[in-house]
Protein backbone atom coordinates (compact mmCIF):
# COMPACT_ATOMS: atom_id res chain seq x y z
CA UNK A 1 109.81 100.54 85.65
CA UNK A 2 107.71 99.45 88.40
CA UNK A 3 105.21 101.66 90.30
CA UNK A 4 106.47 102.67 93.96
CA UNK A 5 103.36 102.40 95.46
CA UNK A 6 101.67 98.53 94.18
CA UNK A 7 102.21 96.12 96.57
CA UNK A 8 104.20 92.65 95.87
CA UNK A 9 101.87 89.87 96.95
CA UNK A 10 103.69 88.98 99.77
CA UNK A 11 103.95 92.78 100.91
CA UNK A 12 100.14 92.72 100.92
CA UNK A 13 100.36 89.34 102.75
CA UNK A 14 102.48 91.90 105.68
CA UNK A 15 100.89 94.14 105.08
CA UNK A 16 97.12 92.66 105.64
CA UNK A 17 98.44 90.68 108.47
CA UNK A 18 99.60 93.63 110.55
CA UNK A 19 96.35 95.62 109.99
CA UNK A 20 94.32 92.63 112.14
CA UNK A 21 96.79 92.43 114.90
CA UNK A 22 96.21 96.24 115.21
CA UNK A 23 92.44 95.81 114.48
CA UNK A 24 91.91 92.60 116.88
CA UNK A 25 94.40 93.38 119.41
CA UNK A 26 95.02 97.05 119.06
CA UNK A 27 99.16 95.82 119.21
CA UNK A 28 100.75 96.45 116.09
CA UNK A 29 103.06 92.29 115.94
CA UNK A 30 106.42 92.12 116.50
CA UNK A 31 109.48 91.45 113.66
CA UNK A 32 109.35 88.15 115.40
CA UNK A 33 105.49 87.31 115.75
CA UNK A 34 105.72 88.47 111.83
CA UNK A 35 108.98 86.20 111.06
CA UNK A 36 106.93 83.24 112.82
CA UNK A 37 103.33 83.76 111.46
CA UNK A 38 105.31 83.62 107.93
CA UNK A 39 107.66 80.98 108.70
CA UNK A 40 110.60 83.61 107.11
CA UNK A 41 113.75 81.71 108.36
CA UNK A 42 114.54 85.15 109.91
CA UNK A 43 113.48 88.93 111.15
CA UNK A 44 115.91 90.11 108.06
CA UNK A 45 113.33 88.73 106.05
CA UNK A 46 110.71 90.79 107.64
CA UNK A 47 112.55 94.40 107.98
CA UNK A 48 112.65 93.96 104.34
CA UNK A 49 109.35 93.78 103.75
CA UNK A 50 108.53 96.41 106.42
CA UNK A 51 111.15 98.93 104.56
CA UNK A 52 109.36 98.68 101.30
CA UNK A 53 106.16 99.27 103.28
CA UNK A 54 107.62 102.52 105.06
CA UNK A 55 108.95 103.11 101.25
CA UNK A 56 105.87 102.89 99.77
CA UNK A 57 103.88 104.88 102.27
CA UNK A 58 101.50 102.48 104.17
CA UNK A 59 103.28 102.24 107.36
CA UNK A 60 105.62 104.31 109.96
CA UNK A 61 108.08 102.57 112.16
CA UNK A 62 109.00 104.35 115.65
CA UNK A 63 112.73 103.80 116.70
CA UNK A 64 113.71 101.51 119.79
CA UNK A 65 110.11 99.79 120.15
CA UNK A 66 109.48 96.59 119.67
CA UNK A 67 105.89 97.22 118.56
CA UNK A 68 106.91 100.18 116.77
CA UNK A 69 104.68 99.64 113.37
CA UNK A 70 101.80 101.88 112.74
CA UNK A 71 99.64 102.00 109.84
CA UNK A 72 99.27 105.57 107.54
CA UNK A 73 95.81 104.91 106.98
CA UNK A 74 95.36 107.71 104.28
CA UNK A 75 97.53 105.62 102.15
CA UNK A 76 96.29 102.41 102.76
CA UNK A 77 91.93 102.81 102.83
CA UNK A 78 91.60 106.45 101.34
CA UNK A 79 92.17 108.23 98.20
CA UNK A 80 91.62 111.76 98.09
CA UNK A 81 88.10 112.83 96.32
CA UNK A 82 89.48 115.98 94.58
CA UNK A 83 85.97 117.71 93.32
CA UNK A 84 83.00 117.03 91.18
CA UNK A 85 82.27 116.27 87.60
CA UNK A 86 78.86 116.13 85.71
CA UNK A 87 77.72 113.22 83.88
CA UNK A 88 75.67 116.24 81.92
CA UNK A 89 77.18 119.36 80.48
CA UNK A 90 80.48 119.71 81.18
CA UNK A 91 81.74 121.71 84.55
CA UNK A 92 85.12 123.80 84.93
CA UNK A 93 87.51 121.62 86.53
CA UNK A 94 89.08 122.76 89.57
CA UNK A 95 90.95 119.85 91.53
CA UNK A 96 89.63 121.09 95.17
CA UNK A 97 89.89 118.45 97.98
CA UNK A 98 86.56 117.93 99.68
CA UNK A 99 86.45 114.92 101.22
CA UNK A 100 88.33 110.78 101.39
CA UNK A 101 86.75 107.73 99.80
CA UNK A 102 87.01 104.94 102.30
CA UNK A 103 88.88 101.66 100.68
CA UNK A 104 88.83 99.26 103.44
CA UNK A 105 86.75 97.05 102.44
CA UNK A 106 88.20 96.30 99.18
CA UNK A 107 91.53 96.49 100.49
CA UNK A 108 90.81 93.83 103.23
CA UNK A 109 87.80 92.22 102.41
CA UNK A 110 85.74 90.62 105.99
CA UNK A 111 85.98 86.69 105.64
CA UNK A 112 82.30 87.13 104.63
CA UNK A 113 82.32 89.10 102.02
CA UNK A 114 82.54 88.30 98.68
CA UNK A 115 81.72 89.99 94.99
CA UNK A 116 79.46 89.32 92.16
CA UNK A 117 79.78 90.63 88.52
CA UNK A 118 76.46 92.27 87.48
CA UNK A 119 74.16 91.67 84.49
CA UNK A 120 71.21 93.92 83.13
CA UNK A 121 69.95 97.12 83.95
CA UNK A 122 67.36 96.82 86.77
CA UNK A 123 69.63 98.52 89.03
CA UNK A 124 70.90 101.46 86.92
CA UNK A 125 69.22 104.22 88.68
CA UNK A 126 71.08 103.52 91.57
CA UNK A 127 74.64 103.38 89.89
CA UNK A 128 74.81 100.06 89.43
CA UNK A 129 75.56 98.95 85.87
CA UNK A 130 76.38 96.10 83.94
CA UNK A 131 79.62 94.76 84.02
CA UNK A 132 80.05 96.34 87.84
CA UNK A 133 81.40 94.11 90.36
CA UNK A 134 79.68 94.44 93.72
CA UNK A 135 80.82 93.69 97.11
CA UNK A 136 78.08 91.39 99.26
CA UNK A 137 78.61 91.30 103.12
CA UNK A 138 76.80 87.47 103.64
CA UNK A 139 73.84 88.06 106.26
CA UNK A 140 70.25 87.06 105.86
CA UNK A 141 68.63 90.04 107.41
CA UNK A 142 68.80 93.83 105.79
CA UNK A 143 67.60 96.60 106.44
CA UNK A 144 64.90 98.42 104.62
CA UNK A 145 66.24 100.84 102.03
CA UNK A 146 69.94 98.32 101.68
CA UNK A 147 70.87 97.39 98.26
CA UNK A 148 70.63 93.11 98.97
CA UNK A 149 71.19 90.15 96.44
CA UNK A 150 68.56 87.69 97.10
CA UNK A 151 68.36 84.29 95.90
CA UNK A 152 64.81 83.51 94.21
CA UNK A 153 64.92 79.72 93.32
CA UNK A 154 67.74 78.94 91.39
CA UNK A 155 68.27 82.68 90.62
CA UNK A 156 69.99 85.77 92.01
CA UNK A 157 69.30 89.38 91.74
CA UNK A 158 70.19 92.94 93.20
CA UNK A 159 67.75 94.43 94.21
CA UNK A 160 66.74 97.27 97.18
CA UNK A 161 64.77 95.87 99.91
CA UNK A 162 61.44 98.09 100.29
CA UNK A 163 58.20 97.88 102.46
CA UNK A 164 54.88 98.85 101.17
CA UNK A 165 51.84 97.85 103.05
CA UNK A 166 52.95 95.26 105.34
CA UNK A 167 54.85 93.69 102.47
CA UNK A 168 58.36 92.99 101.51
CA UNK A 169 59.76 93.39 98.32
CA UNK A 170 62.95 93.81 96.31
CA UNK A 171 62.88 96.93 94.14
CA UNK A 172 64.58 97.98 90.81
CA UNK A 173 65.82 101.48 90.33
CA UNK A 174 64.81 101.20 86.46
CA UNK A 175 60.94 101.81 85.85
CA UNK A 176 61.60 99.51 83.43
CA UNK A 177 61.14 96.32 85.88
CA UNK A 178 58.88 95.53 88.36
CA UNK A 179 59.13 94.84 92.20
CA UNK A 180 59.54 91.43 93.17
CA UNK A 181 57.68 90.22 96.30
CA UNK A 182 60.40 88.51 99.32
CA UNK A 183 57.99 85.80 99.98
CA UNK A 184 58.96 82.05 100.98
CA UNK A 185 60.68 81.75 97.50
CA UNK A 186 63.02 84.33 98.14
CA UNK A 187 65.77 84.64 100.29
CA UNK A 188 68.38 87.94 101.25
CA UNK A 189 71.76 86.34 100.76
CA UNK A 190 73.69 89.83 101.95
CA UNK A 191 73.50 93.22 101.55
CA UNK A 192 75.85 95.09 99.10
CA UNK A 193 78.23 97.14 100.38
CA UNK A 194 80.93 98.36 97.71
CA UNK A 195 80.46 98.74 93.49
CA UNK A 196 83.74 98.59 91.76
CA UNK A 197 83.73 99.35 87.91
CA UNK A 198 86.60 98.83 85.55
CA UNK A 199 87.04 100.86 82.77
């Protein structure tokens, strides 16, 4: 039986498409501008897609408008964060809503952003494990204190970009490694900005 809430690719296609014209224009597109951008031989084509969206919970459609889509962004960038739990002894449970987690960037990726698959341990102590993927925003400046991948010859690493005495240099959350001066060598390829782990 299939899930109501995963998206068809194409849905996600809609659906992606009509959170930029919102985002870039602040106009939610019309069934035609849709139709067109999709070359769908027709608006049917479209409501259907829309209708599954409004099904599904991502989007609302006002009557008698012909911009008349707006996004439920709970459902599309946020799921609910529903307590705490200890990686130590164990805690009573008590499912107690305290906050969203923010999805949008893995969602809808920027055009420069792209992910990585980690391997090792250097950056443990900071949550990042191996077999994590990470999410890299491409920019060669950071600031100190960012979680960056640099590129040191032929080889990158994640790393979090510190200053000590005048001096740059990408640090490991694991005592077990040592700093790594950002000298002419080395060079911040983009600064991380989502871990996703699969269990």
């Amino acid at each position: 039986m299939e899930n109501q809430s995963i998206l068809t690719k194409k849905q996600k296609q809609v659906l992606k498409y009509v959170y930029e014209c919102i985002k870039d224009k602040q106009l939610p597109p019309t069934l035609r501008e849709i139709a067109e951008y999709f070359q769908f031989s027709s608006t049917g084509t479209v409501r259907d897609h829309l209708k599954a969206l409004v099904q599904k919970g991502y989007i609302k459609i006002s009557e008698n408008k012909s911009r008349a889509i707006e996004l439920v962004k709970e459902a599309m960038f946020q799921v609910p964060v529903l307590g705490q739990v200890r990686a130590g002894q164990p805690i009573y449970a008590v499912e107690d809503l305290i906050g969203y987690l923010n999805l949008e960037d893995v969602i809808f990726p920027e055009k420069d952003v792209f992910a990585l698959r980690v391997k090792g341990d250097s950056m443990s102590g900071a949550g990042i494990i191996e077999g994590d993927f990470i999410l890299i925003k491409r920019q060669s400046m950071a600031q100190v204190g960012e979680v960056v991948v640099a590129l040191i010859g032929d080889d990158v690493t994640v790393k979090t970009l510190r200053k000590r005495q005048g001096k740059y240099f990408l640090d490991p959350s694991n005592p077990s490694y040592q700093p790594i001066p950002l000298n002419e060598n080395a060079s911040i390829v983009g600064i991380v900005i989502n871990v996703i782990r699969k269990y």
